[in-house]
Protein backbone atom coordinates (compact mmCIF):
# COMPACT_ATOMS: atom_id res chain seq x y z
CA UNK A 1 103.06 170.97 115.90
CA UNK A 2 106.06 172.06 113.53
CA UNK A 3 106.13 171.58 109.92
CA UNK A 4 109.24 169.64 110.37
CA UNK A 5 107.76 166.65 112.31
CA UNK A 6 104.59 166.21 110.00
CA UNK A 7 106.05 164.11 107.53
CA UNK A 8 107.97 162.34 110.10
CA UNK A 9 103.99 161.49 111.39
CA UNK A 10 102.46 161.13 108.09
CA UNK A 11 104.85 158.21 108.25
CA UNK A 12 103.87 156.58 111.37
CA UNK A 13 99.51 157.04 110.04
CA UNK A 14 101.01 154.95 106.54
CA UNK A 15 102.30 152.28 108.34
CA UNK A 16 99.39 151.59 110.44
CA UNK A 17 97.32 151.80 107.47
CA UNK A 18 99.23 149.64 105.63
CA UNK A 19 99.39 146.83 108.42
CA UNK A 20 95.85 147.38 108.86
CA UNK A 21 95.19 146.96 105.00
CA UNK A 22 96.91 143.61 105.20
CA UNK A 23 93.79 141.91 106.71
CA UNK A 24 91.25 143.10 103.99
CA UNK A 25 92.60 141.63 100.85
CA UNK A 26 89.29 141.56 99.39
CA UNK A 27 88.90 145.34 99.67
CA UNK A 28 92.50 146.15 98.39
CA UNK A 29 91.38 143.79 95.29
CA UNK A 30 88.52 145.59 94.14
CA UNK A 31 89.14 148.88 94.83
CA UNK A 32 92.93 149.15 94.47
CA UNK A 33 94.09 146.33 92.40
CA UNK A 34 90.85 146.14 90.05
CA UNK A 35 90.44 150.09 90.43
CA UNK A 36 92.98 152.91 91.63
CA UNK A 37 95.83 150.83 90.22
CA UNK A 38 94.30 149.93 86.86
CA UNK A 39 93.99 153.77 86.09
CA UNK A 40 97.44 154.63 87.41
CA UNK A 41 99.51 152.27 85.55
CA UNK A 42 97.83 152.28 82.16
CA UNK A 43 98.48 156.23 82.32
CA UNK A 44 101.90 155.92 83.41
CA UNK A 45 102.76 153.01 80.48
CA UNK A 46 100.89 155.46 77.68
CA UNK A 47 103.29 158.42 78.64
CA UNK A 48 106.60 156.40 79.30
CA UNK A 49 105.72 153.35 77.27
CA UNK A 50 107.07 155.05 73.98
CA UNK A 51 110.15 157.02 75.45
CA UNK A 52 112.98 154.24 73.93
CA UNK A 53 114.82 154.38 77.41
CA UNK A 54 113.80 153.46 80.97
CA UNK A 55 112.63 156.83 82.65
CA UNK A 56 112.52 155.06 85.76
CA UNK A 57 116.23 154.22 85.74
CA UNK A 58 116.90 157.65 85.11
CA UNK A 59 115.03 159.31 87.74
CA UNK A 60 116.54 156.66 90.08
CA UNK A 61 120.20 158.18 88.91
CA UNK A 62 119.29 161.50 89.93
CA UNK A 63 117.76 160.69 93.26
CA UNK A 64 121.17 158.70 93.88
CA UNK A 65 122.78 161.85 92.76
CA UNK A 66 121.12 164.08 94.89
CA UNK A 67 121.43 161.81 98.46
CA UNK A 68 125.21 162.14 97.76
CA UNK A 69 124.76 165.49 97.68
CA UNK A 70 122.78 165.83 100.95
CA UNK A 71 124.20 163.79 103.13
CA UNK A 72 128.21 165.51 101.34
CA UNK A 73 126.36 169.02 102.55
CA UNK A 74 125.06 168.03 105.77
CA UNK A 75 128.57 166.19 106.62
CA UNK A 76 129.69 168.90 109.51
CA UNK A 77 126.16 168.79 110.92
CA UNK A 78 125.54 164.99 111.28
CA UNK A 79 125.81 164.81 115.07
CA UNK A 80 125.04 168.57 116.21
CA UNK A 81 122.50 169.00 113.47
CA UNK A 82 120.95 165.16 114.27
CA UNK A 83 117.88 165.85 114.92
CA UNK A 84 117.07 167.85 112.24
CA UNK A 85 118.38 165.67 109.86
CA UNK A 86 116.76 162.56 111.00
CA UNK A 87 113.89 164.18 110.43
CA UNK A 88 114.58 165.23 107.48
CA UNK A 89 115.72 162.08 106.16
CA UNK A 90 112.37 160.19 107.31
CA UNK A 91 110.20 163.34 105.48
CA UNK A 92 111.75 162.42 102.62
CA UNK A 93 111.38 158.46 103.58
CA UNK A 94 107.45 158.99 103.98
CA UNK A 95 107.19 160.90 100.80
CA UNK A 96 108.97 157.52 99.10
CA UNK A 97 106.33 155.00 100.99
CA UNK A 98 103.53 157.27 99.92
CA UNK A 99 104.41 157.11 96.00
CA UNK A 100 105.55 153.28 96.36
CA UNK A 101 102.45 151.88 98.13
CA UNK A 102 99.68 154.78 96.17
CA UNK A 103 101.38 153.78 92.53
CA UNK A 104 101.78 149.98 92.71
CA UNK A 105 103.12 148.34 96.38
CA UNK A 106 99.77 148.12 97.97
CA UNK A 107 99.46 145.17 95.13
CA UNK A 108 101.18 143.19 97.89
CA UNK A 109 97.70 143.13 100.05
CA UNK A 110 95.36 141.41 97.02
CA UNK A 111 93.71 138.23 97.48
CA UNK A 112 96.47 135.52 97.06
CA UNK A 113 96.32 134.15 93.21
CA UNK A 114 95.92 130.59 94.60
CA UNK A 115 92.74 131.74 95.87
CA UNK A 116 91.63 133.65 92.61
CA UNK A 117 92.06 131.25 90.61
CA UNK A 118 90.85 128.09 93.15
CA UNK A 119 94.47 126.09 93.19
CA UNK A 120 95.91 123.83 95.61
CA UNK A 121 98.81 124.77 97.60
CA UNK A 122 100.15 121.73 98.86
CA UNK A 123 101.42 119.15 96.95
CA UNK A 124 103.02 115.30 98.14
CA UNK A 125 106.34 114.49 96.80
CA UNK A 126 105.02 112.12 94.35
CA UNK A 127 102.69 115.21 92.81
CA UNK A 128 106.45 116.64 92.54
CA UNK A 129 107.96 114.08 90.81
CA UNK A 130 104.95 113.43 87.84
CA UNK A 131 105.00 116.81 87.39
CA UNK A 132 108.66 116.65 86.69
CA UNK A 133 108.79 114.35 84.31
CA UNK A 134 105.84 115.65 82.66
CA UNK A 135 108.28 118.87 82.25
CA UNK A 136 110.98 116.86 81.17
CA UNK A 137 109.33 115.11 77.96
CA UNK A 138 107.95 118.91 77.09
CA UNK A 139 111.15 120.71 77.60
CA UNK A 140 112.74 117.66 75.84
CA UNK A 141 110.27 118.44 72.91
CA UNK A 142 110.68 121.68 72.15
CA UNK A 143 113.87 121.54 72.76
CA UNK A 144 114.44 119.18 69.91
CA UNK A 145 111.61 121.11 67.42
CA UNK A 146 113.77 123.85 67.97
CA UNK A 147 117.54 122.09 67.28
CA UNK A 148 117.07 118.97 65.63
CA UNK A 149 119.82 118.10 67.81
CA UNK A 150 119.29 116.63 71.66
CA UNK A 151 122.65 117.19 71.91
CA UNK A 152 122.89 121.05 71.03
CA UNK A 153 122.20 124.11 73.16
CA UNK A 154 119.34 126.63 72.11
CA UNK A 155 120.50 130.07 70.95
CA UNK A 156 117.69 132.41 70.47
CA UNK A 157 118.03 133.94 67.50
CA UNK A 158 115.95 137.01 67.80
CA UNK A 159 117.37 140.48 68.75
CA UNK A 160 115.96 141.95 72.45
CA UNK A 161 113.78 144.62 71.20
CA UNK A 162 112.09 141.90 68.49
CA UNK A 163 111.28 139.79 72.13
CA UNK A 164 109.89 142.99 73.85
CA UNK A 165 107.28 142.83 70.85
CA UNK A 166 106.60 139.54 70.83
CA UNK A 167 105.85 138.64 74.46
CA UNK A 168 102.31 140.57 73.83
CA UNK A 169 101.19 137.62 71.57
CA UNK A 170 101.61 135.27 74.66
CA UNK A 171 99.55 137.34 76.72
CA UNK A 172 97.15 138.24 74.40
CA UNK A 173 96.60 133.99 74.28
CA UNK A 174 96.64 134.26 77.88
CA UNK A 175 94.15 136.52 78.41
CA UNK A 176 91.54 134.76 76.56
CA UNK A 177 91.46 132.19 79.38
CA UNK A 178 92.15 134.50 81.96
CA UNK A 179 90.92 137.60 81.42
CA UNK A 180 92.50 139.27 84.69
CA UNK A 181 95.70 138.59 82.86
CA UNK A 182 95.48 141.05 80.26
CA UNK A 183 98.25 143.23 79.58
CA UNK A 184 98.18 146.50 77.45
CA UNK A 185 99.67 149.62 76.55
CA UNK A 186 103.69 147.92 76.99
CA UNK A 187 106.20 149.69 78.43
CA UNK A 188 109.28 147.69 78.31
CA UNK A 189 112.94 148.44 78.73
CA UNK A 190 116.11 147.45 78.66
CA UNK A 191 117.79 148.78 82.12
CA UNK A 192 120.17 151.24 82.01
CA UNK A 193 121.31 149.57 84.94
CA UNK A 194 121.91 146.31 83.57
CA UNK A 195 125.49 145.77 84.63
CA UNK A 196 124.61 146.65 88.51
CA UNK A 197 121.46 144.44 88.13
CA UNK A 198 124.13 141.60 87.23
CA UNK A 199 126.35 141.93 90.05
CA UNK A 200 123.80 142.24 92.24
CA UNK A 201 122.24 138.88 91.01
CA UNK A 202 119.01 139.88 89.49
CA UNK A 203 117.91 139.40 85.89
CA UNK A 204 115.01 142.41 85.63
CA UNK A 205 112.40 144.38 88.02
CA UNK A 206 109.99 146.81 88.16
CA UNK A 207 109.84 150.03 88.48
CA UNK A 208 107.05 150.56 90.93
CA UNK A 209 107.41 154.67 90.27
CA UNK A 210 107.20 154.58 86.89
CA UNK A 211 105.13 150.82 85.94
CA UNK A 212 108.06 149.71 83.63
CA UNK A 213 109.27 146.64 83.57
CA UNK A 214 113.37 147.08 83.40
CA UNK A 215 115.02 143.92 81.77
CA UNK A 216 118.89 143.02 82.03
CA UNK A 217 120.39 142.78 78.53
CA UNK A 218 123.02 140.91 79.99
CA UNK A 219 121.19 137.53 80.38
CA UNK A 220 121.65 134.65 78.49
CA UNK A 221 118.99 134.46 75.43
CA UNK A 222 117.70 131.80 75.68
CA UNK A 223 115.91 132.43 79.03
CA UNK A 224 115.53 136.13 78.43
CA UNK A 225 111.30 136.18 76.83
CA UNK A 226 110.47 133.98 80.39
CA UNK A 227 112.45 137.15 82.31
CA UNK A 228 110.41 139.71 80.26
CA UNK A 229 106.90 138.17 80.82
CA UNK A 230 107.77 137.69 84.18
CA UNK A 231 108.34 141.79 85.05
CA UNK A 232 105.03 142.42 82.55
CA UNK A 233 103.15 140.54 85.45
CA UNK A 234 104.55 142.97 88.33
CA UNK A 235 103.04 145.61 85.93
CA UNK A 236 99.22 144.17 85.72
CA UNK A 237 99.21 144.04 89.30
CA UNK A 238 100.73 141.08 90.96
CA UNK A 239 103.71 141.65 93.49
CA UNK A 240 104.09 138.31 94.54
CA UNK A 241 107.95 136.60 93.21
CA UNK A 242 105.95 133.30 92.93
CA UNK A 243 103.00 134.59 90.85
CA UNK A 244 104.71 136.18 89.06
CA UNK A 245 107.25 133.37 88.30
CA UNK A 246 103.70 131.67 87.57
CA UNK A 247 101.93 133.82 85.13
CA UNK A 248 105.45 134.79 83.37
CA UNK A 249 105.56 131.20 82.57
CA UNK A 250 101.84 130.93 81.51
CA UNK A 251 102.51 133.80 79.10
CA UNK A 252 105.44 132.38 77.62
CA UNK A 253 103.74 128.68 76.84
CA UNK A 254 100.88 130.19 75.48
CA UNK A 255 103.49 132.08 72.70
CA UNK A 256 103.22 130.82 69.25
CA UNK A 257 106.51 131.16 69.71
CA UNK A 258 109.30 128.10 70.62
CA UNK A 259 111.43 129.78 71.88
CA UNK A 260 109.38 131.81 74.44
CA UNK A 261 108.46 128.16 75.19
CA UNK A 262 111.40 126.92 76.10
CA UNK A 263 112.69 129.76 78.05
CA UNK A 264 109.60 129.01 80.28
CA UNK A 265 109.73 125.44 80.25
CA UNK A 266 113.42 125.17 81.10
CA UNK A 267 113.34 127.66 83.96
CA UNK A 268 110.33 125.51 85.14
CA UNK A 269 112.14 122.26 84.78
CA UNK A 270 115.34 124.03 86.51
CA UNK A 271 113.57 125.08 89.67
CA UNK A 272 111.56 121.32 89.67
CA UNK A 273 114.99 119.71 89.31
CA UNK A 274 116.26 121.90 92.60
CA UNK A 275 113.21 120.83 94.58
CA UNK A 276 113.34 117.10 93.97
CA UNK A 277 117.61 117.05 94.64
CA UNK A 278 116.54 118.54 98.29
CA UNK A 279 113.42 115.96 98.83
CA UNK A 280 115.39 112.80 96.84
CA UNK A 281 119.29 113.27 95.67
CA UNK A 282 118.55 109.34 94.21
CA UNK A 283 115.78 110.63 92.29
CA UNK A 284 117.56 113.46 91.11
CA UNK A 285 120.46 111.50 89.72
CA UNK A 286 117.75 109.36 88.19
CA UNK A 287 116.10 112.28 85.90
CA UNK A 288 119.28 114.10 84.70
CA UNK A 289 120.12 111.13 81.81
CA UNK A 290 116.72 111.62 80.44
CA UNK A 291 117.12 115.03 80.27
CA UNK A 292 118.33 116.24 76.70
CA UNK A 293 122.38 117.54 76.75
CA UNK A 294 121.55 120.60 74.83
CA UNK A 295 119.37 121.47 77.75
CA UNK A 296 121.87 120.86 80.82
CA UNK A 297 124.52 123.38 78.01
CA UNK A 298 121.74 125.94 78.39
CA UNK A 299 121.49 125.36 82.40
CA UNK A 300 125.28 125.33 82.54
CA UNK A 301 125.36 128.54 80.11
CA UNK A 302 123.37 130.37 82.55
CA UNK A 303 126.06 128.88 85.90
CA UNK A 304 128.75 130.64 84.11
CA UNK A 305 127.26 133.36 82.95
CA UNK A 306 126.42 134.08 87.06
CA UNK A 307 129.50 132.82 88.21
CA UNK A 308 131.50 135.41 86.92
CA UNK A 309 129.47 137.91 88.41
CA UNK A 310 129.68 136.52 91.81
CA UNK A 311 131.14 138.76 94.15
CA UNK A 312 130.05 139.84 97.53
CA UNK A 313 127.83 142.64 96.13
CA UNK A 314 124.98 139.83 95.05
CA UNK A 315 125.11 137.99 98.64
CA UNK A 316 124.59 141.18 99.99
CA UNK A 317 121.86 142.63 98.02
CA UNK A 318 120.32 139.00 97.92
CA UNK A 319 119.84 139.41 102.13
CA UNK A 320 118.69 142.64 101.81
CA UNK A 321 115.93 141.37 99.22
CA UNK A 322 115.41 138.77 100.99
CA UNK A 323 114.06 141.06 104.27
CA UNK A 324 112.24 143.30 101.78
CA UNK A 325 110.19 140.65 100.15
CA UNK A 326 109.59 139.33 103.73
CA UNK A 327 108.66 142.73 104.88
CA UNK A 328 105.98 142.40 102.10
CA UNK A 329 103.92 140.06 102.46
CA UNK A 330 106.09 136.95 100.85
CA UNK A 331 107.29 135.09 104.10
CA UNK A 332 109.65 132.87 102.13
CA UNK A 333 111.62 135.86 100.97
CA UNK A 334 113.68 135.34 98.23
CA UNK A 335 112.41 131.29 98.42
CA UNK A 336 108.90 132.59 97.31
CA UNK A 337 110.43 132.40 93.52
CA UNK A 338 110.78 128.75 93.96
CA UNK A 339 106.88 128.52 95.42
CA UNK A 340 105.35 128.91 92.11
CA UNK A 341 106.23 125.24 91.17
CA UNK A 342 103.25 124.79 93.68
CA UNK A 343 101.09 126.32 91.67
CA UNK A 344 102.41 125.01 88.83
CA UNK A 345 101.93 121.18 89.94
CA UNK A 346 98.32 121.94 91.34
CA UNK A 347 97.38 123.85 88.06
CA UNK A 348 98.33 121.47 85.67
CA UNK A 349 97.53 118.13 87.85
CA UNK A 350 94.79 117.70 85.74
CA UNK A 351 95.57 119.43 82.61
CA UNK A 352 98.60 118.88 80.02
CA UNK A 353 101.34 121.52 79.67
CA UNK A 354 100.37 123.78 76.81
């Protein structure tokens, strides 16, 4: 066999594996998730934690750089020169699915966190509806401790890099009821690709290369400590939108702080309110006086804010996420962010929010 098509193989062996990892979560949890993973990402977050920008974003500037540059050199040999060149491209393709699936991806194939931590999934429509306006009086709460004002919008007054800092006191609360959520050695950053990120639709990710979580400065404050502690959870280990939408929120309620409260109980209350307009428009209608104004300013702060940004660049790279997160192990695709209000309602059906 040539040293041209090995790669190309190497490939083909991954994907099997992969597939054939999906039906042993239980393995990939202890040994990957619990082990191989632990060990990789604390290392990576000790030498890039410190560095003041995101290495990640920078190594993904010159990879961009350098495809240009292939596929500008290889222009006059695209279709004499195909074959080579495919292969070339999918050598290069298996070295990326290596790194992405050996560094953090194979997170995707854990036990489920529903079954970790022994919730529900299903919930009726009247589950939906207590929970609801359970959020509402809480979101209504702090957002008055907060304003003194129903009537007046929040505006977080801290500065981004005084969040990054405090979103450790959260988990550190967190952690002492779930230990499995315990997050050290932080490695957060501000993305350099922040204005992209916005016109493409998205408010932060991880870098699975590099285990740091890239936030968009851009946002709107008041939601931004619920975006941070959202990424921190890709970086302990959880790939899944939802669960991560889930233990983002956790982290944030458990925060001393209120307004890493109300960034989490608003975004909650947001994607409650868009579940119970599809199941009961009447119902909807219904909640939104007893919701406090200076709330529905925030949720209209964050309409504009998107609005402007709204371009055909999003809807595309929305699809594309869409099939990737499907591809992955989230069948919902980009709807899995929404399916953490299941474990929301199940977790807190007998508990009060706090």
């Amino acid at each position: 066999m040539k040293r041209k098509h090995l790669l190309p193989l190497f490939l083909v062996i991954q994907i099997i594996f992969i597939k054939t990892l999906a039906f042993f979560p239980e393995t990939v949890e202890r040994f990957y998730s619990n082990g191989v993973f632990v060990y990789i990402s604390k290392t990576e977050r000790f030498l890039l934690g410190s560095i003041p920008f995101s290495v990640g974003d920078f190594l993904y500037a010159l990879l961009i750089i350098y495809v240009l540059i292939s596929i500008w050199k290889t222009r006059k040999t695209w279709r004499n020169k195909w074959k080579d060149n495919l292969l070339n491209v999918l050598s290069g393709f298996s070295i990326f699915y290596f790194l992405f699936h050996l560094l953090w991806a194979t997170n995707y194939y854990r036990i489920p966190l529903f079954e970790k931590m022994t919730i529900q999934r299903e919930y009726t429509d009247a589950d939906l509806y207590a929970f609801t306006e359970k959020l509402i009086i809480k979101t209504n709460e702090v957002q008055f401790a907060i304003t003194q004002n129903k009537n007046q919008k929040v505006l977080n007054p801290y500065s981004q890099d005084s969040i990054f800092k405090m979103t450790q006191n959260g988990y550190d609360n967190l952690a002492k009821e779930h230990s499995f959520f315990r997050y050290e050695i932080p490695s957060r950053k501000k993305s350099l690709f922040s204005l992209p990120l916005t016109y493409m639709g998205f408010g932060g990710y991880l870098n699975p290369f590099t285990n740091e979580s890239q936030v968009n400065y851009k946002l709107p404050m008041y939601g931004f400590p619920n975006v941070i502690c959202h990424e921190m959870a890709h970086q302990i280990g959880y790939a899944s939108e939802s669960e991560c939408n889930f233990i983002g929120f956790l982290a944030c309620i458990k925060n001393k702080d209120l307004y890493f409260q109300y960034a989490a109980y608003s975004s909650a209350l947001r994607y409650c309110l868009g579940n119970v307009a599809m199941k009961n428009e009447e119902k909807f209608k219904a909640y939104k006086p007893t919701i406090n104004p200076g709330i529905i300013k925030n949720f209209r702060e964050s309409e504009l804010f998107w609005k402007q940004y709204d371009t055909f660049i999003d809807k595309g790279f929305h699809a594309f996420y869409d099939q990737y997160l499907k591809a992955n192990q989230q069948q919902d695709g980009l709807d899995s962010y929404s399916k953490f209000i299941d474990l929301l309602i199940n977790y807190y059906k007998e508990k009060e929010l706090r």
